[in-house]
PDB file of N, CA and C in Angstrom:
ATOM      1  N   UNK A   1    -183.113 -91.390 -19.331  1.00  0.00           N
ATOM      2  CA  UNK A   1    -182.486 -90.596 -18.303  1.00  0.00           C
ATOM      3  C   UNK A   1    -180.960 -90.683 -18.407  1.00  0.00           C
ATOM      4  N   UNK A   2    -180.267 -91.882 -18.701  1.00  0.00           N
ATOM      5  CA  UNK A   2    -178.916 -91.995 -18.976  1.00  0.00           C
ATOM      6  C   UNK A   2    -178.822 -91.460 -19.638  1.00  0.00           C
ATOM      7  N   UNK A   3    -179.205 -91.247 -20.669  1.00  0.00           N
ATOM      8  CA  UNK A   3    -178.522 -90.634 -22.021  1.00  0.00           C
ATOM      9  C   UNK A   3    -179.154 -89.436 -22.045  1.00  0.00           C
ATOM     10  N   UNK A   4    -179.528 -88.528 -21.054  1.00  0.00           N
ATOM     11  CA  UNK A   4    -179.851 -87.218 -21.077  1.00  0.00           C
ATOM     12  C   UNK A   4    -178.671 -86.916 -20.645  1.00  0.00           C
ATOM     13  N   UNK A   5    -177.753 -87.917 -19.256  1.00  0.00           N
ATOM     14  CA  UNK A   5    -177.221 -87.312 -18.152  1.00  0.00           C
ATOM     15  C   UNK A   5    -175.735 -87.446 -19.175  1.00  0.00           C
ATOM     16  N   UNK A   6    -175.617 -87.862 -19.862  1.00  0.00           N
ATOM     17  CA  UNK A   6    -174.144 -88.842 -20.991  1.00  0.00           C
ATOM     18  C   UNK A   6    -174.195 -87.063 -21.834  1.00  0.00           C
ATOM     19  N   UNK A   7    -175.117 -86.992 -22.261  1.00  0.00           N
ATOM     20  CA  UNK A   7    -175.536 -85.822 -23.046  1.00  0.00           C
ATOM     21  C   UNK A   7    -176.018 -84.848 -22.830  1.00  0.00           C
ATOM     22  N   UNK A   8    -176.380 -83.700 -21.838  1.00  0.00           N
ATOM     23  CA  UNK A   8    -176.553 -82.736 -21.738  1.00  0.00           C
ATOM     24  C   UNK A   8    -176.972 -81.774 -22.891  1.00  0.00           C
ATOM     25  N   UNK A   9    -176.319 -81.449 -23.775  1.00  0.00           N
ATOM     26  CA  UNK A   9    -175.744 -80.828 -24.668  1.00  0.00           C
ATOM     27  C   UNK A   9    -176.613 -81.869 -26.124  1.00  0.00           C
ATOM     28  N   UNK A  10    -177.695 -82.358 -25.818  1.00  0.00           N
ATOM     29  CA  UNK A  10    -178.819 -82.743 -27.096  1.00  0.00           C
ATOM     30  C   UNK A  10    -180.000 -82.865 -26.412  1.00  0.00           C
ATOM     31  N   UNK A  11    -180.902 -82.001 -27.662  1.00  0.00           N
ATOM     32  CA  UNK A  11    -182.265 -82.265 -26.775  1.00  0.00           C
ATOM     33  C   UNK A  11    -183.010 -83.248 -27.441  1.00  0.00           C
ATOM     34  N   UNK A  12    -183.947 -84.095 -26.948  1.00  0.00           N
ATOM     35  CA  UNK A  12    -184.916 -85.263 -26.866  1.00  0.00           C
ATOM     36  C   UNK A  12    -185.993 -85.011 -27.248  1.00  0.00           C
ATOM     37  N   UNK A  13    -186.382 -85.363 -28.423  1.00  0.00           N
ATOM     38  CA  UNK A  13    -187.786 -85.820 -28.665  1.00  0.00           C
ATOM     39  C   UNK A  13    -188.635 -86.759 -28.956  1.00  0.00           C
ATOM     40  N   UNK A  14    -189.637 -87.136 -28.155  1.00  0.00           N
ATOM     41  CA  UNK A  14    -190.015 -88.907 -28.522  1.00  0.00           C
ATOM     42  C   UNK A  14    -191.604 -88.409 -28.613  1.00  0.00           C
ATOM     43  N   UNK A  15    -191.758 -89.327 -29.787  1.00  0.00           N
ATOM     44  CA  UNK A  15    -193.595 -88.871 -30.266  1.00  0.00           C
ATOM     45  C   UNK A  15    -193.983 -89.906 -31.129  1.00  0.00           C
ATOM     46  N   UNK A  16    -194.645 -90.759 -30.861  1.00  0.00           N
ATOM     47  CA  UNK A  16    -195.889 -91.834 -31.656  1.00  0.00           C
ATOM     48  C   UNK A  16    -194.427 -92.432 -32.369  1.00  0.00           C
ATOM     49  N   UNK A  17    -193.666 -93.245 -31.116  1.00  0.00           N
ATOM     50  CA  UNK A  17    -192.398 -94.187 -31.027  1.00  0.00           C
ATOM     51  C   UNK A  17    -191.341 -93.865 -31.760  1.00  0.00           C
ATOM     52  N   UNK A  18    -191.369 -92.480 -32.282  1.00  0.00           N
ATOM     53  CA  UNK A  18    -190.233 -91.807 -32.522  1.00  0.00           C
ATOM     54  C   UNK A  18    -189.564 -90.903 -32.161  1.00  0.00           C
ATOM     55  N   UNK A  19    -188.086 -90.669 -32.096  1.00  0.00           N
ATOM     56  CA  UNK A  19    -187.436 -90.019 -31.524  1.00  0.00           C
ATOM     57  C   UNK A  19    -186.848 -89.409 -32.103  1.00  0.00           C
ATOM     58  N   UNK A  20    -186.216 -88.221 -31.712  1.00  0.00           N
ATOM     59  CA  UNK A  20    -185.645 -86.828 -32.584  1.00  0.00           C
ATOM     60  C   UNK A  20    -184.802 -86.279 -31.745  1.00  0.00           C
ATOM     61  N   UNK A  21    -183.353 -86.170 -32.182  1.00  0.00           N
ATOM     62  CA  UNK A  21    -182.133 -85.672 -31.166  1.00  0.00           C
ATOM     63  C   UNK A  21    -181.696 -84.669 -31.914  1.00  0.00           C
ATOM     64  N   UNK A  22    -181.232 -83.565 -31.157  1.00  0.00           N
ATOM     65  CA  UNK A  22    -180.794 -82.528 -31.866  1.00  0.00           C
ATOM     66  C   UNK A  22    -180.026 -81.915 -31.004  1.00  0.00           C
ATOM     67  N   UNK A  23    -178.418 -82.312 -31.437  1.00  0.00           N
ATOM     68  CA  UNK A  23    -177.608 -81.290 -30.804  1.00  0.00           C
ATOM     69  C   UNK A  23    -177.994 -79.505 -30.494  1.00  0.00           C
ATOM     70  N   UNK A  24    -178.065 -79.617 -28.944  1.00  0.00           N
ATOM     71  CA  UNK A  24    -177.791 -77.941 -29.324  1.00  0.00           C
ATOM     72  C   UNK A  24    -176.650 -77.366 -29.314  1.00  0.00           C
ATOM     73  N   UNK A  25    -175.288 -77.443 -29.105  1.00  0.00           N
ATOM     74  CA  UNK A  25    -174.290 -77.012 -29.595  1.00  0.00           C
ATOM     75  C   UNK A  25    -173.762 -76.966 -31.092  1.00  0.00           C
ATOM     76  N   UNK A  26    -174.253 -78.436 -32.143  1.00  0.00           N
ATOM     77  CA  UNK A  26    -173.643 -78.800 -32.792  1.00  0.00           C
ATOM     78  C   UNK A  26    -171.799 -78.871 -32.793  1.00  0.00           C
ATOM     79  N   UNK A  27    -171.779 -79.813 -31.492  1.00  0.00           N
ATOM     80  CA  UNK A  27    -170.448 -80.332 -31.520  1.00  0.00           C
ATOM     81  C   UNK A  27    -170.963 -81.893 -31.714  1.00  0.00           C
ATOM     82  N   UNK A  28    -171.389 -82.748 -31.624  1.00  0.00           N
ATOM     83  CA  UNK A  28    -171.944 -83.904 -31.475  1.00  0.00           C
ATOM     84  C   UNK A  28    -171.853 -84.406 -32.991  1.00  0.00           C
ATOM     85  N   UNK A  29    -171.389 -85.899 -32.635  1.00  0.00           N
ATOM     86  CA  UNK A  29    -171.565 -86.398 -34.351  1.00  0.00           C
ATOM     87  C   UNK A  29    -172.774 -87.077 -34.430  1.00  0.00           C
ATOM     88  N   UNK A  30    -173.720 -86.944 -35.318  1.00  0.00           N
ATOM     89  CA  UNK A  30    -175.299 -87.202 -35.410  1.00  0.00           C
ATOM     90  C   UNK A  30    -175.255 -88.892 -35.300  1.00  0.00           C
ATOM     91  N   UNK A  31    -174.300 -89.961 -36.281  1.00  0.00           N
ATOM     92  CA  UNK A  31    -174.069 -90.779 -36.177  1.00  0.00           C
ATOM     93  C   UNK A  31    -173.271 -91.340 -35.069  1.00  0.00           C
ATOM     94  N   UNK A  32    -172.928 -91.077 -34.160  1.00  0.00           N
ATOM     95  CA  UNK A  32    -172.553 -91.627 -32.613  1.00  0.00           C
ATOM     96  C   UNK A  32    -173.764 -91.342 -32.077  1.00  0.00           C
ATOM     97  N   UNK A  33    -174.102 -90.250 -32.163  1.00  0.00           N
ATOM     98  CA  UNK A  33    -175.295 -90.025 -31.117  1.00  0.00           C
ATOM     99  C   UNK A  33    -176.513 -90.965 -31.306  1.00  0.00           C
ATOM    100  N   UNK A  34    -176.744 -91.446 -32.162  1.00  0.00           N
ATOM    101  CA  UNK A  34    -177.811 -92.288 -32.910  1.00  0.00           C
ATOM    102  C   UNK A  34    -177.233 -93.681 -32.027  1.00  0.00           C
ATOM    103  N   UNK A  35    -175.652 -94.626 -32.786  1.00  0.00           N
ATOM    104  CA  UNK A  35    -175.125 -95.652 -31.724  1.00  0.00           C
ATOM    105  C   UNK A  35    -175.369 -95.759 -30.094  1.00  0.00           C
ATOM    106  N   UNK A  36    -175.318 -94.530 -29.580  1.00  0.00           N
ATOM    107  CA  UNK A  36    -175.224 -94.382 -28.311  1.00  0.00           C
ATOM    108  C   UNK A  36    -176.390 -94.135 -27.741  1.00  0.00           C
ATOM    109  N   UNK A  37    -177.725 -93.834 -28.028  1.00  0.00           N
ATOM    110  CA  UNK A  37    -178.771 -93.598 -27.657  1.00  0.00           C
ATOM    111  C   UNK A  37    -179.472 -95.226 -28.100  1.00  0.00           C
ATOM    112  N   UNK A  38    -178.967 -95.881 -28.559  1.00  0.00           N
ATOM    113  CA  UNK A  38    -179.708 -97.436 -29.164  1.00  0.00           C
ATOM    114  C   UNK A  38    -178.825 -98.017 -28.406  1.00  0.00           C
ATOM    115  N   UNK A  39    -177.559 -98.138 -27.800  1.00  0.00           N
ATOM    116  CA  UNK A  39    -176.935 -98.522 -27.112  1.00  0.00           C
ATOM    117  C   UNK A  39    -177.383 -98.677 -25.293  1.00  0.00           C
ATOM    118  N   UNK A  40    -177.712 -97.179 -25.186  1.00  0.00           N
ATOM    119  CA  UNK A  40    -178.564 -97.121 -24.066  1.00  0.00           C
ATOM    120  C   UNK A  40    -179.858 -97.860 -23.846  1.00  0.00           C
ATOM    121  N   UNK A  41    -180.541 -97.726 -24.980  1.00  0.00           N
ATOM    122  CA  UNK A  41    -181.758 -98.667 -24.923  1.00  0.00           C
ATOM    123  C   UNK A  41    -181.735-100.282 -24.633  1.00  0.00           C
ATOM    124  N   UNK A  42    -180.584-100.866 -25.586  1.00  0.00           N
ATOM    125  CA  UNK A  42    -180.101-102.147 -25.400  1.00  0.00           C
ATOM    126  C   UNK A  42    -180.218-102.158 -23.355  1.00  0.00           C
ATOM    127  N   UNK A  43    -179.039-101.761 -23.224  1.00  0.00           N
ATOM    128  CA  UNK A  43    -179.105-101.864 -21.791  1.00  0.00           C
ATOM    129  C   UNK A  43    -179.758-101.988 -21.160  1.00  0.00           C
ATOM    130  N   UNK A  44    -180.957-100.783 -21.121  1.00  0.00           N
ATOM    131  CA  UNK A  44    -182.173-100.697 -20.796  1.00  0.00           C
ATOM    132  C   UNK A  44    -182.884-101.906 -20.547  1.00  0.00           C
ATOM    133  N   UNK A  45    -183.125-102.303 -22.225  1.00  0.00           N
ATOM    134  CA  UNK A  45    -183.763-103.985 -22.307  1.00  0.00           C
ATOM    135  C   UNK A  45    -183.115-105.000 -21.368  1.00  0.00           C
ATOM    136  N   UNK A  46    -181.955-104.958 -21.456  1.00  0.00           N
ATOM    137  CA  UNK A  46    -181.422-106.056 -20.685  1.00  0.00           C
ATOM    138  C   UNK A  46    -181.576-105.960 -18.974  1.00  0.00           C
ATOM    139  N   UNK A  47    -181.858-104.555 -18.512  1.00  0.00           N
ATOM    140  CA  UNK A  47    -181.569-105.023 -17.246  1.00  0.00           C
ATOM    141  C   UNK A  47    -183.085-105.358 -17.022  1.00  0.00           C
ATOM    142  N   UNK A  48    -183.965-105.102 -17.635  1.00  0.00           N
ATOM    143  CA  UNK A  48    -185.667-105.015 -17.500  1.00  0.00           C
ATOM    144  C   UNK A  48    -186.040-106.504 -17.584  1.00  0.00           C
ATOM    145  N   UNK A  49    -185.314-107.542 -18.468  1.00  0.00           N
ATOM    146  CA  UNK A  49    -185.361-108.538 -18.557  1.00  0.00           C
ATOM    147  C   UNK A  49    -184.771-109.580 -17.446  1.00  0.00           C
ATOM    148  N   UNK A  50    -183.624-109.194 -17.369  1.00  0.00           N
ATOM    149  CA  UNK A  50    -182.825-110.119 -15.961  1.00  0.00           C
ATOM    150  C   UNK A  50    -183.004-109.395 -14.486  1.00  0.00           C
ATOM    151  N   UNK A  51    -183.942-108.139 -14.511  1.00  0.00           N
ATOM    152  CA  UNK A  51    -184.260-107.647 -13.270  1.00  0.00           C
ATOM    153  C   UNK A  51    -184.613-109.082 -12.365  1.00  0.00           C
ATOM    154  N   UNK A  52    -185.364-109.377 -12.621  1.00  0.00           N
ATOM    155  CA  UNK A  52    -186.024-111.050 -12.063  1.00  0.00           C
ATOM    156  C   UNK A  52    -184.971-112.099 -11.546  1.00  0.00           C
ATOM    157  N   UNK A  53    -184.077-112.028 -12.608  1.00  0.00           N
ATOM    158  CA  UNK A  53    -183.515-113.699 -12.125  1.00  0.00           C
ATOM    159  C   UNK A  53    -182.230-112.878 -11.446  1.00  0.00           C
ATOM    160  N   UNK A  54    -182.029-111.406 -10.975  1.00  0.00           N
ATOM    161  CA  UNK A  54    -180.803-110.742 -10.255  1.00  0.00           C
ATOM    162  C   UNK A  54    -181.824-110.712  -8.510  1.00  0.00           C
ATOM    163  N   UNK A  55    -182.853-110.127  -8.865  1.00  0.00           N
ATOM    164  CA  UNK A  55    -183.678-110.279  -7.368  1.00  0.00           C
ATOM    165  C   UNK A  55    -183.552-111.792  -6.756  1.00  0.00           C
ATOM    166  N   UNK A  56    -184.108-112.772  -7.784  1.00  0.00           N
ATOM    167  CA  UNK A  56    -184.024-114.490  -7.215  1.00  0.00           C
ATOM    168  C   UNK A  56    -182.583-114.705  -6.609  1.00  0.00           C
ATOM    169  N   UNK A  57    -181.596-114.541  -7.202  1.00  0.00           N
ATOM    170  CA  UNK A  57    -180.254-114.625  -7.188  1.00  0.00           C
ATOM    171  C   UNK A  57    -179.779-114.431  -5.629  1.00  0.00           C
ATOM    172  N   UNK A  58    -180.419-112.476  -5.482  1.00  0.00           N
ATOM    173  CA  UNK A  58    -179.954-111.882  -4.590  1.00  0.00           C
ATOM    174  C   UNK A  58    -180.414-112.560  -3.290  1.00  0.00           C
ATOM    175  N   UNK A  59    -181.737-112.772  -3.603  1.00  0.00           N
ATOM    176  CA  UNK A  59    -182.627-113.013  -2.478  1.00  0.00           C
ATOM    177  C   UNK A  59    -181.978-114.984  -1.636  1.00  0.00           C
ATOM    178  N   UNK A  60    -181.626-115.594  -2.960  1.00  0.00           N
ATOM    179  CA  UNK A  60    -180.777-116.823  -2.012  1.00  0.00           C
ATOM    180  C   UNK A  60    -179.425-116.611  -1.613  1.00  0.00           C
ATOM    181  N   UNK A  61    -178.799-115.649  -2.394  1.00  0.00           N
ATOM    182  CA  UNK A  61    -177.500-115.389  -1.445  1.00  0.00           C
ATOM    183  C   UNK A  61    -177.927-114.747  -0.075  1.00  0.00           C
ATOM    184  N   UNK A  62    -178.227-114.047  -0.018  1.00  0.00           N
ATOM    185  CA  UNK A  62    -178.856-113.262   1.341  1.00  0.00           C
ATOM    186  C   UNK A  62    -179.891-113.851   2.303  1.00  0.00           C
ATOM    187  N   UNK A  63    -180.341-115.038   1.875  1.00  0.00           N
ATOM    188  CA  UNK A  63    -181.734-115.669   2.514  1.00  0.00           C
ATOM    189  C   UNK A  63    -182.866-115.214   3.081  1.00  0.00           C
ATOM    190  N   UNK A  64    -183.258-114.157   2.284  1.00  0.00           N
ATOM    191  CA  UNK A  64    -184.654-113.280   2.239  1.00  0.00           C
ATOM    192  C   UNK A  64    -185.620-113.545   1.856  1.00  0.00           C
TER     193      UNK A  64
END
């Protein structure tokens, strides 16, 4: 979803764990777009992973 909203202007294809980007303007450099869509994913991973210990966190600062 980030990297639809970053990008507008490329369309998405994901099929049996692969993915396929294709500028539709062709203003886009194929190699950024590739960095930046694995970049997004990174993120992704990371917040999916420390989702947990940010709720624990939250929940003793706040005493919930």
């Amino acid at each position: 979803m980030r990297f639809r909203y970053l990008y507008p202007a490329v369309a998405i294809e994901s099929n049996d764990g692969f993915v396929a980007m294709t500028p539709r303007r062709g203003q886009e450099n194929a190699e950024d777009l590739g960095q930046q869509f694995l970049f997004c994913l990174y993120r992704q991973k990371i917040y999916a992973e420390t989702l947990s210990i940010r709720r624990t966190l939250i929940d003793g600062v706040t005493g919930a």
